[in-house]
N, C-alpha and C. Protein backbone atom coordinates (compact mmCIF):
# COMPACT_ATOMS: atom_id res chain seq x y z
N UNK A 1 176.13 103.64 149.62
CA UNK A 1 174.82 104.24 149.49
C UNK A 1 174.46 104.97 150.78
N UNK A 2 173.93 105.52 150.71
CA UNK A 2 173.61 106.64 151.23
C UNK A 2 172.42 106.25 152.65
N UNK A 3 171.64 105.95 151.98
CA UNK A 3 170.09 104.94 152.50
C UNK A 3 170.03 103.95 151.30
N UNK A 4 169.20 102.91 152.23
CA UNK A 4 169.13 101.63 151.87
C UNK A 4 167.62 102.27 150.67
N UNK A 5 168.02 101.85 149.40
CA UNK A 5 166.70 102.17 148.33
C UNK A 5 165.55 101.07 148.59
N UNK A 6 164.19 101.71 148.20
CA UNK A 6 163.18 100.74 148.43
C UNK A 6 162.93 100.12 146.76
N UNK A 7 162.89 98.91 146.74
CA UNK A 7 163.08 97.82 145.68
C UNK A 7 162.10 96.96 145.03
N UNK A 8 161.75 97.12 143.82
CA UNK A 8 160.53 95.91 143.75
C UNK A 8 160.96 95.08 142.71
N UNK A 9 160.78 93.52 143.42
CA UNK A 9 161.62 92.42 142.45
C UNK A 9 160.13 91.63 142.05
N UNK A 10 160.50 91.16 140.92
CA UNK A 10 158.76 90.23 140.41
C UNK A 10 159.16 88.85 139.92
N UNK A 11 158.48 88.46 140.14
CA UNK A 11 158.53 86.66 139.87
C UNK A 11 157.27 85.97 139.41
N UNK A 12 157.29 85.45 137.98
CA UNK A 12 156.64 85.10 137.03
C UNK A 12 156.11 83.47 137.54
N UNK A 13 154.75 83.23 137.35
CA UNK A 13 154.40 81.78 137.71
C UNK A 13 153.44 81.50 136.56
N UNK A 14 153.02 80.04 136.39
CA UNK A 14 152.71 79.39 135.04
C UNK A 14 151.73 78.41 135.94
N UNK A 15 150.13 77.97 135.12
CA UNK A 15 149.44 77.40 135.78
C UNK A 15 148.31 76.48 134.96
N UNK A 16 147.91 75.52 135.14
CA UNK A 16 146.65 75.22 134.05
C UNK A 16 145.26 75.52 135.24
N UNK A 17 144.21 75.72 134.68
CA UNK A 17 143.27 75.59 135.08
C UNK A 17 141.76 75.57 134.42
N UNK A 18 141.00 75.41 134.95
CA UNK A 18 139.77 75.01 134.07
C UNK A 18 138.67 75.64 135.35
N UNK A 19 137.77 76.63 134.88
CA UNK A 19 136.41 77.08 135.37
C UNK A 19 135.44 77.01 134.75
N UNK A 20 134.35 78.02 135.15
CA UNK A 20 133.30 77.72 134.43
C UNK A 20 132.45 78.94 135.19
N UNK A 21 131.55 79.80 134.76
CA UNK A 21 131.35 80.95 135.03
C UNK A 21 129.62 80.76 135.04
N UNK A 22 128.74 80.27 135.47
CA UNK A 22 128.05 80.31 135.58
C UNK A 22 126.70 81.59 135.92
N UNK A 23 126.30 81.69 134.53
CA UNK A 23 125.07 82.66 134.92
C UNK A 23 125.51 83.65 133.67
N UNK A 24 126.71 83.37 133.17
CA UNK A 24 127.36 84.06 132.17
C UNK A 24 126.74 84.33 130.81
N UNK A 25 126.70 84.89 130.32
CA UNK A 25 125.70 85.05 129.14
C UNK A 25 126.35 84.71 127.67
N UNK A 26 127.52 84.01 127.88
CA UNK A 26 128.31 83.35 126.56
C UNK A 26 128.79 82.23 126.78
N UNK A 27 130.16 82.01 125.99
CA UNK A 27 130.37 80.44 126.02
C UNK A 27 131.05 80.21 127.19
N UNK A 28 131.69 81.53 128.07
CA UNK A 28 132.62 80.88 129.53
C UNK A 28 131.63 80.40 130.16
N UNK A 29 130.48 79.83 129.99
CA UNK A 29 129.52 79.53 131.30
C UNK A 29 129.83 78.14 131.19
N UNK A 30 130.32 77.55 130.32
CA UNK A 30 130.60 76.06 130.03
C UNK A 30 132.17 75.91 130.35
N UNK A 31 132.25 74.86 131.26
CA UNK A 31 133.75 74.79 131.88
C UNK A 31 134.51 74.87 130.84
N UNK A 32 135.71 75.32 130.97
CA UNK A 32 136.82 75.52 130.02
C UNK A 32 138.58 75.79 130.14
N UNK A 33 139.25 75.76 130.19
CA UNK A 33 140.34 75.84 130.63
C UNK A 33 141.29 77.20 130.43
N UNK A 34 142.37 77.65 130.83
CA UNK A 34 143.47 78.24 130.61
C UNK A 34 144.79 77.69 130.77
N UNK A 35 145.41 78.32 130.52
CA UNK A 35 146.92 78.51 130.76
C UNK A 35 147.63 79.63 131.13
N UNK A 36 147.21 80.06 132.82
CA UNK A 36 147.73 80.87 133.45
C UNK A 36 148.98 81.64 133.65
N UNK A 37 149.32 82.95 133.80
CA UNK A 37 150.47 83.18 134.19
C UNK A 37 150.48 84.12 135.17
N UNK A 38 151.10 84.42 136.08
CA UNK A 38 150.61 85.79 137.37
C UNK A 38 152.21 85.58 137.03
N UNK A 39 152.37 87.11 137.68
CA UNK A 39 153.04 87.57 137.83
C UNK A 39 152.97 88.66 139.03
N UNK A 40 154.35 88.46 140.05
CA UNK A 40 153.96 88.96 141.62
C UNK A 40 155.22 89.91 141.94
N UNK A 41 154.61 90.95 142.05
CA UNK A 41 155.93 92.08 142.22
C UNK A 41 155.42 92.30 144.10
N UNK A 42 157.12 92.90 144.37
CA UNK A 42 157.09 92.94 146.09
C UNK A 42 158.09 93.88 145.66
N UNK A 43 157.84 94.73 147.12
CA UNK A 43 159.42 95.71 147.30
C UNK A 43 159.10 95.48 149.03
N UNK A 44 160.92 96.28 148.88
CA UNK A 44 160.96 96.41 150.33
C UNK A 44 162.85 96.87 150.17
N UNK A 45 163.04 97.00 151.37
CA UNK A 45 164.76 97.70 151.54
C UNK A 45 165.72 96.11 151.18
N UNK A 46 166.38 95.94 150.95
CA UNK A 46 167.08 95.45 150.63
C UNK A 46 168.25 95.02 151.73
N UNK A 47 168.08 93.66 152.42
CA UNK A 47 168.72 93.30 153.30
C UNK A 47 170.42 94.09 153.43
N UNK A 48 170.68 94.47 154.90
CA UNK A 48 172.23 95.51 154.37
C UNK A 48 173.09 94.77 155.48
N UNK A 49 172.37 93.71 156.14
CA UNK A 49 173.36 92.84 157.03
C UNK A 49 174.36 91.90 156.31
N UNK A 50 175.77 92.32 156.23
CA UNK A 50 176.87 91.15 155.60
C UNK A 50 176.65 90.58 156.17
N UNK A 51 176.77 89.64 157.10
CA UNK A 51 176.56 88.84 157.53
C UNK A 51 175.09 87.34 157.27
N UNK A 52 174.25 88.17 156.73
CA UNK A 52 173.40 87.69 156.26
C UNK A 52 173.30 87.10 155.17
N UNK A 53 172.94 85.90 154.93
CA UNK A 53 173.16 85.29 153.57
C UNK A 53 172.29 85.56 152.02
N UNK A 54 171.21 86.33 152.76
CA UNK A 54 170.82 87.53 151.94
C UNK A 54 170.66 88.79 151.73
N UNK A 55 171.88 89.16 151.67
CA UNK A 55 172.22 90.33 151.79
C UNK A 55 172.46 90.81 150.67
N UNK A 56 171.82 92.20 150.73
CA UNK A 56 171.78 92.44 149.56
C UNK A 56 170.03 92.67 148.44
N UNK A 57 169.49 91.43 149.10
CA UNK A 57 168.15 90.68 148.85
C UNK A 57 167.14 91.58 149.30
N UNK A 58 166.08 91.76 148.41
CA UNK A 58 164.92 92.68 148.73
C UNK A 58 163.57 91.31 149.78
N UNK A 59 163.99 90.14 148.80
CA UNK A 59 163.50 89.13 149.54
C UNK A 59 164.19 87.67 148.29
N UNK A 60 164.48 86.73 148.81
CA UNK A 60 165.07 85.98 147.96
C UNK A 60 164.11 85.22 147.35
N UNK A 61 164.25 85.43 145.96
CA UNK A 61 163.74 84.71 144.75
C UNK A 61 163.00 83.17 145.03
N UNK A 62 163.31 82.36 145.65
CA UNK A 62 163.61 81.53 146.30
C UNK A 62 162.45 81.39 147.19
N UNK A 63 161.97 82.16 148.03
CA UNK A 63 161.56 82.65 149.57
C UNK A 63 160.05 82.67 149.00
N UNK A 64 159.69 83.77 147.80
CA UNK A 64 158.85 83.84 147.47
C UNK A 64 158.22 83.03 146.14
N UNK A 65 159.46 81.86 145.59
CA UNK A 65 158.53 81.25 144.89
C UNK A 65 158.03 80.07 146.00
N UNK A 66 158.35 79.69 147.24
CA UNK A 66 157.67 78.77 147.77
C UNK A 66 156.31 79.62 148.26
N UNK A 67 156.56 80.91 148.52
CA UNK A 67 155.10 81.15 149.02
C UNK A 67 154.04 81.03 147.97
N UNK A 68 154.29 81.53 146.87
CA UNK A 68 153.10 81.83 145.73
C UNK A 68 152.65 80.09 145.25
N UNK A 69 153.87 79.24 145.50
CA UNK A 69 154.06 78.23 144.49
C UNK A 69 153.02 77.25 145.81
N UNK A 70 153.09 77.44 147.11
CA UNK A 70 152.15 76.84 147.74
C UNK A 70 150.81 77.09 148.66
N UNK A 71 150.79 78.90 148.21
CA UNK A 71 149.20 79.39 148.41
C UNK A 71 148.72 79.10 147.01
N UNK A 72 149.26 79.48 146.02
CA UNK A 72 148.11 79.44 144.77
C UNK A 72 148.47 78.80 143.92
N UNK A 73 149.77 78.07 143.37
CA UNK A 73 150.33 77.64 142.32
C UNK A 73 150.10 75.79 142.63
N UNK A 74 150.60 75.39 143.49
CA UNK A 74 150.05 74.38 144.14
C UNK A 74 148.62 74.03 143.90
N UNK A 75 147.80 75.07 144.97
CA UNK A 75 146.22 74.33 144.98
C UNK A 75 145.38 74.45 143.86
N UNK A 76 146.07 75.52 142.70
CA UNK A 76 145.20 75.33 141.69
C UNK A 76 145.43 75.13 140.46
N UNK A 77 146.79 74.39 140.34
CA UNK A 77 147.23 73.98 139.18
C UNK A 77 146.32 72.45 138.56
N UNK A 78 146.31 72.56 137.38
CA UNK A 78 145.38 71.06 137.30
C UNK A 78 143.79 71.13 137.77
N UNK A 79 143.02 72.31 138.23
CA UNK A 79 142.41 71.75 138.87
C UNK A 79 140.85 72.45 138.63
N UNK A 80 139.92 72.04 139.05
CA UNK A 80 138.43 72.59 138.03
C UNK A 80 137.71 73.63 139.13
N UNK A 81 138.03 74.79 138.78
CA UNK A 81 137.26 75.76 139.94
C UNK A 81 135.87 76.11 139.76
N UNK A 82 134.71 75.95 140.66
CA UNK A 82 133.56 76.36 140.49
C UNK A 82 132.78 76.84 141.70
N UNK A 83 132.23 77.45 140.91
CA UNK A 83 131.33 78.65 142.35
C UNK A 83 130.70 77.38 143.44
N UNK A 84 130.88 77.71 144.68
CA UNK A 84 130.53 76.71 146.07
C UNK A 84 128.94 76.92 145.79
N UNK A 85 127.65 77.51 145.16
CA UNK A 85 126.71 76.79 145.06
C UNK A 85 126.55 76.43 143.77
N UNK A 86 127.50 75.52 143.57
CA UNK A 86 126.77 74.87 141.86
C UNK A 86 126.06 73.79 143.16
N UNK A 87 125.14 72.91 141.58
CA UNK A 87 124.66 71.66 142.21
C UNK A 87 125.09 70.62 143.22
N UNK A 88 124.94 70.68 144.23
CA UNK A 88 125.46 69.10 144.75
C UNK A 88 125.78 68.33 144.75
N UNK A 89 124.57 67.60 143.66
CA UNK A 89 124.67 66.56 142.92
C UNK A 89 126.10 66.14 141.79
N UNK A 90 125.94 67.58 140.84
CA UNK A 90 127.19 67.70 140.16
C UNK A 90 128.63 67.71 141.07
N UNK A 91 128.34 68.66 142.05
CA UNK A 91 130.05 68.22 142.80
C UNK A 91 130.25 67.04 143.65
N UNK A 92 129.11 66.24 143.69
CA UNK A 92 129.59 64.84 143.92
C UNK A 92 129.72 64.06 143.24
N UNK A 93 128.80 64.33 142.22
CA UNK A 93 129.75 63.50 140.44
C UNK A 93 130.96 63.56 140.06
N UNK A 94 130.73 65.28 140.13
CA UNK A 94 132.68 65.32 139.98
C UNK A 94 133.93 64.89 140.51
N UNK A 95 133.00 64.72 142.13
CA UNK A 95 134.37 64.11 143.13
C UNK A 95 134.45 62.77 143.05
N UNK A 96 133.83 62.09 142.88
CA UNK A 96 133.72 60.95 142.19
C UNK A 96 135.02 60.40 141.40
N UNK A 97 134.86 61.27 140.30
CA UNK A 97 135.70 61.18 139.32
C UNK A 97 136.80 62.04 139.09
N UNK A 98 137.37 62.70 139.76
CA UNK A 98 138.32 63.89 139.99
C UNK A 98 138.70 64.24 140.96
N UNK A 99 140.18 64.46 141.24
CA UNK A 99 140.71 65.27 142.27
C UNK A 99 140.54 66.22 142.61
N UNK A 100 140.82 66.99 141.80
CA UNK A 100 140.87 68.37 142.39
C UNK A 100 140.08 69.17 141.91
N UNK A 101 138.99 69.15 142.59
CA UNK A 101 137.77 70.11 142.51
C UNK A 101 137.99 71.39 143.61
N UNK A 102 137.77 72.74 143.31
CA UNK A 102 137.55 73.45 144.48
C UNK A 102 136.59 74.67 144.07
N UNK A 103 136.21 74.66 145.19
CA UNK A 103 134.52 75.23 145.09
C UNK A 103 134.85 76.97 146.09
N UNK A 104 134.91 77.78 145.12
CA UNK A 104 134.89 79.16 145.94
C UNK A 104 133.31 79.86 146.04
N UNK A 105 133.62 80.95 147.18
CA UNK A 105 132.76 81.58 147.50
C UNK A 105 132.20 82.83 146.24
N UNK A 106 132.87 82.99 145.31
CA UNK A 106 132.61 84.01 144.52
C UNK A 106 132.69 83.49 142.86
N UNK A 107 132.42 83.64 141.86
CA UNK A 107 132.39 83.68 140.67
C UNK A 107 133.97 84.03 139.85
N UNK A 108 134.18 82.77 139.36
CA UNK A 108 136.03 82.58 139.27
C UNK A 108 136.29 83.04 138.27
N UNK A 109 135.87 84.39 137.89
CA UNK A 109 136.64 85.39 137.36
C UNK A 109 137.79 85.44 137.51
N UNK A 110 138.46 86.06 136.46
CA UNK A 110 140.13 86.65 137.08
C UNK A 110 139.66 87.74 137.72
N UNK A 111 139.32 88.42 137.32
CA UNK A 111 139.26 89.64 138.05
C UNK A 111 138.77 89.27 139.26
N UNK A 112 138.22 88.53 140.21
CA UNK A 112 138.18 87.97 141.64
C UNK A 112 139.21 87.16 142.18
N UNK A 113 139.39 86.45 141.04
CA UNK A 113 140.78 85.21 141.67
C UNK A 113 141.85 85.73 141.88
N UNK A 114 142.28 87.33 140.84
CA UNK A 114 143.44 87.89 141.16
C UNK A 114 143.34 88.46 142.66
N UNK A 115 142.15 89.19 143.30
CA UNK A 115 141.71 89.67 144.56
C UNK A 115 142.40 88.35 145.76
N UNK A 116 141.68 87.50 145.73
CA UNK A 116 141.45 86.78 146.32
C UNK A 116 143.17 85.84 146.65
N UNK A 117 143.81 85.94 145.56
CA UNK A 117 145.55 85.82 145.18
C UNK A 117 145.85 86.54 146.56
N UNK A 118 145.72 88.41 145.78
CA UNK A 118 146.57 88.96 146.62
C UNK A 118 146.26 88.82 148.31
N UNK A 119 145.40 88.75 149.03
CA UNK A 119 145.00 88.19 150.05
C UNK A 119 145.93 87.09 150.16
N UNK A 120 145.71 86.06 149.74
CA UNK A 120 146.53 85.15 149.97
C UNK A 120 148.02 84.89 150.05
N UNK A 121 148.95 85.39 149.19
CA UNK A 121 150.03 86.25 149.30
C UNK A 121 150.28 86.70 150.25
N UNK A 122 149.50 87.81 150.47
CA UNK A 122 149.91 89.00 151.70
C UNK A 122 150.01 88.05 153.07
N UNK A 123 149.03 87.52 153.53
CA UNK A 123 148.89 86.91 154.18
C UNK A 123 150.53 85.96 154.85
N UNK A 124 151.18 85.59 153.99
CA UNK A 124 152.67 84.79 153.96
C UNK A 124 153.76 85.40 153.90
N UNK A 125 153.63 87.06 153.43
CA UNK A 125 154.61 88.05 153.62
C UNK A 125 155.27 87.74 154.63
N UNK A 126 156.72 88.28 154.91
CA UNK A 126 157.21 88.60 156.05
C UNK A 126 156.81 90.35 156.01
N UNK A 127 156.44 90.97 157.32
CA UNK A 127 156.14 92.41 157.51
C UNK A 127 157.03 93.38 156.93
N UNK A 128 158.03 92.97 156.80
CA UNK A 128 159.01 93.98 156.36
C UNK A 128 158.67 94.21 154.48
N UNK A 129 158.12 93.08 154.30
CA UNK A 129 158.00 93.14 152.46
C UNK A 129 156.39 93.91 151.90
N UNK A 130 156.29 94.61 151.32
CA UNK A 130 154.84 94.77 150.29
C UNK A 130 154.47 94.40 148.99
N UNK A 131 153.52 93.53 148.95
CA UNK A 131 152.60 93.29 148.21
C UNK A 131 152.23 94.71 147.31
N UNK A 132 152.78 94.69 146.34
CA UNK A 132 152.64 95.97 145.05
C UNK A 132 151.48 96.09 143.85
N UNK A 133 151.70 94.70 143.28
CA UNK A 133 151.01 94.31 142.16
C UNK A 133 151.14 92.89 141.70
N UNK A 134 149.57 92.51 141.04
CA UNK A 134 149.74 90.87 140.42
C UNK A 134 149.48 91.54 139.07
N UNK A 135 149.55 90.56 137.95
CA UNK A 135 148.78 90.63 136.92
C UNK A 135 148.69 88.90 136.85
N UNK A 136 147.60 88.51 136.31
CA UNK A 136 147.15 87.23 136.14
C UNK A 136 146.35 87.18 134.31
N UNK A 137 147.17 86.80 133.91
CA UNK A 137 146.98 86.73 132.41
C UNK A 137 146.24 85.49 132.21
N UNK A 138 145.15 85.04 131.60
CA UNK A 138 143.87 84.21 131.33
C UNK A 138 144.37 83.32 129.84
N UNK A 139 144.76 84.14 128.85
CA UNK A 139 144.74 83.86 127.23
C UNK A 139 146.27 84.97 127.19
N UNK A 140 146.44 84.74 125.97
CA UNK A 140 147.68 85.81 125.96
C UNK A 140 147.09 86.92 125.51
N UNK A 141 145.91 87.48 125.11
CA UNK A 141 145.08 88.82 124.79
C UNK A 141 144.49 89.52 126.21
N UNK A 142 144.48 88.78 127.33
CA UNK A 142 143.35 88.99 128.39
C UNK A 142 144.03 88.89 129.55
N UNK A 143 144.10 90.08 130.73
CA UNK A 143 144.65 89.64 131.42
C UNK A 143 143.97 90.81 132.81
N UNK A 144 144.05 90.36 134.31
CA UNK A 144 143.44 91.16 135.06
C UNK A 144 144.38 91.59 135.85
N UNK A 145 144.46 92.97 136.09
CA UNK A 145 145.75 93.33 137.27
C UNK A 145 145.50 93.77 138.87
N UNK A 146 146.07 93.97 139.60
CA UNK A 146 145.84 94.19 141.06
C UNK A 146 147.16 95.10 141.65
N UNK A 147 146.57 96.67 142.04
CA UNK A 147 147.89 97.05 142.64
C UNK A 147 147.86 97.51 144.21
N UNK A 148 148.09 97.62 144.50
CA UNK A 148 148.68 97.73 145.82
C UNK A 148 147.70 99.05 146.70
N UNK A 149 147.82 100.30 145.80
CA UNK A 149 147.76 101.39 146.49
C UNK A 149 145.98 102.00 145.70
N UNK A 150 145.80 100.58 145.09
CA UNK A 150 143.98 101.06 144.35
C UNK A 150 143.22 99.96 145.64
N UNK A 151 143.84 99.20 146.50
CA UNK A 151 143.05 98.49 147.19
C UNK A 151 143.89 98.53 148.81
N UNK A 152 143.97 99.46 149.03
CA UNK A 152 143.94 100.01 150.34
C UNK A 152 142.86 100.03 151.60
């Protein structure tokens, strides 16, 4: 080859979760669950050191399911997301009785949680790789996407 081509490899992740959308004017305002799927595309040149045991590798399969699998797949699998001012009262009921509660700053939309993903992601990159696009599918009809070069 000539020059090393720039490459984008994607890697599919699977998740349960349960929110609750408060202020919402239908039935998501009442906690409820999914069955998540994101999906995380990256490019970058493609390692050209033999010597290297990934060579060859735009980034190894491998590399990036520990990142996704322990910024977002990890902390929010299983687990009941709700906006950081619900009641008090209620998130100490809940902690009470539940693990894994986590309380964000924004309204747990997909369309925010995918935002808030790619941040998180990027963040664990190595510099040489880019963050391209998520899609984060909700239901199998519904799904929110995030690309790269619309959030610059």
């Amino acid at each position: 080859m000539a020059s090393l081509p720039y490459i984008r490899i994607t890697k599919e992740f699977k998740f349960e979760m349960a929110h609750a959308l408060p202020g919402y004017d239908g039935l998501c305002k009442n906690i409820h669950g999914h069955s998540y799927e994101l999906m995380v595309t990256l490019a970058g040149n493609p390692i050209s050191d033999i010597n290297n045991p990934k060579n060859g590798m735009v980034m190894d399969f491998g590399d990036l399911k520990m990142i996704v699998r322990n910024t977002i797949v990890d902390v929010f699998d299983h687990s009941l997301v709700l906006r950081s001012d619900t009641s008090a009262s209620l998130i100490k009921s809940l902690k009470e009785n539940y693990d894994r509660i986590i309380l964000l700053d924004y309204q747990p939309t997909s369309e925010l949680m995918i935002a808030d993903f790619a941040e998180r992601i990027m963040a664990k990159l190595p510099s040489n790789i880019d963050l391209k696009y998520l899609l984060l599918r909700e239901t199998v009809t519904s799904y929110a996407e995030w690309f790269a070069e619309e959030n610059k």
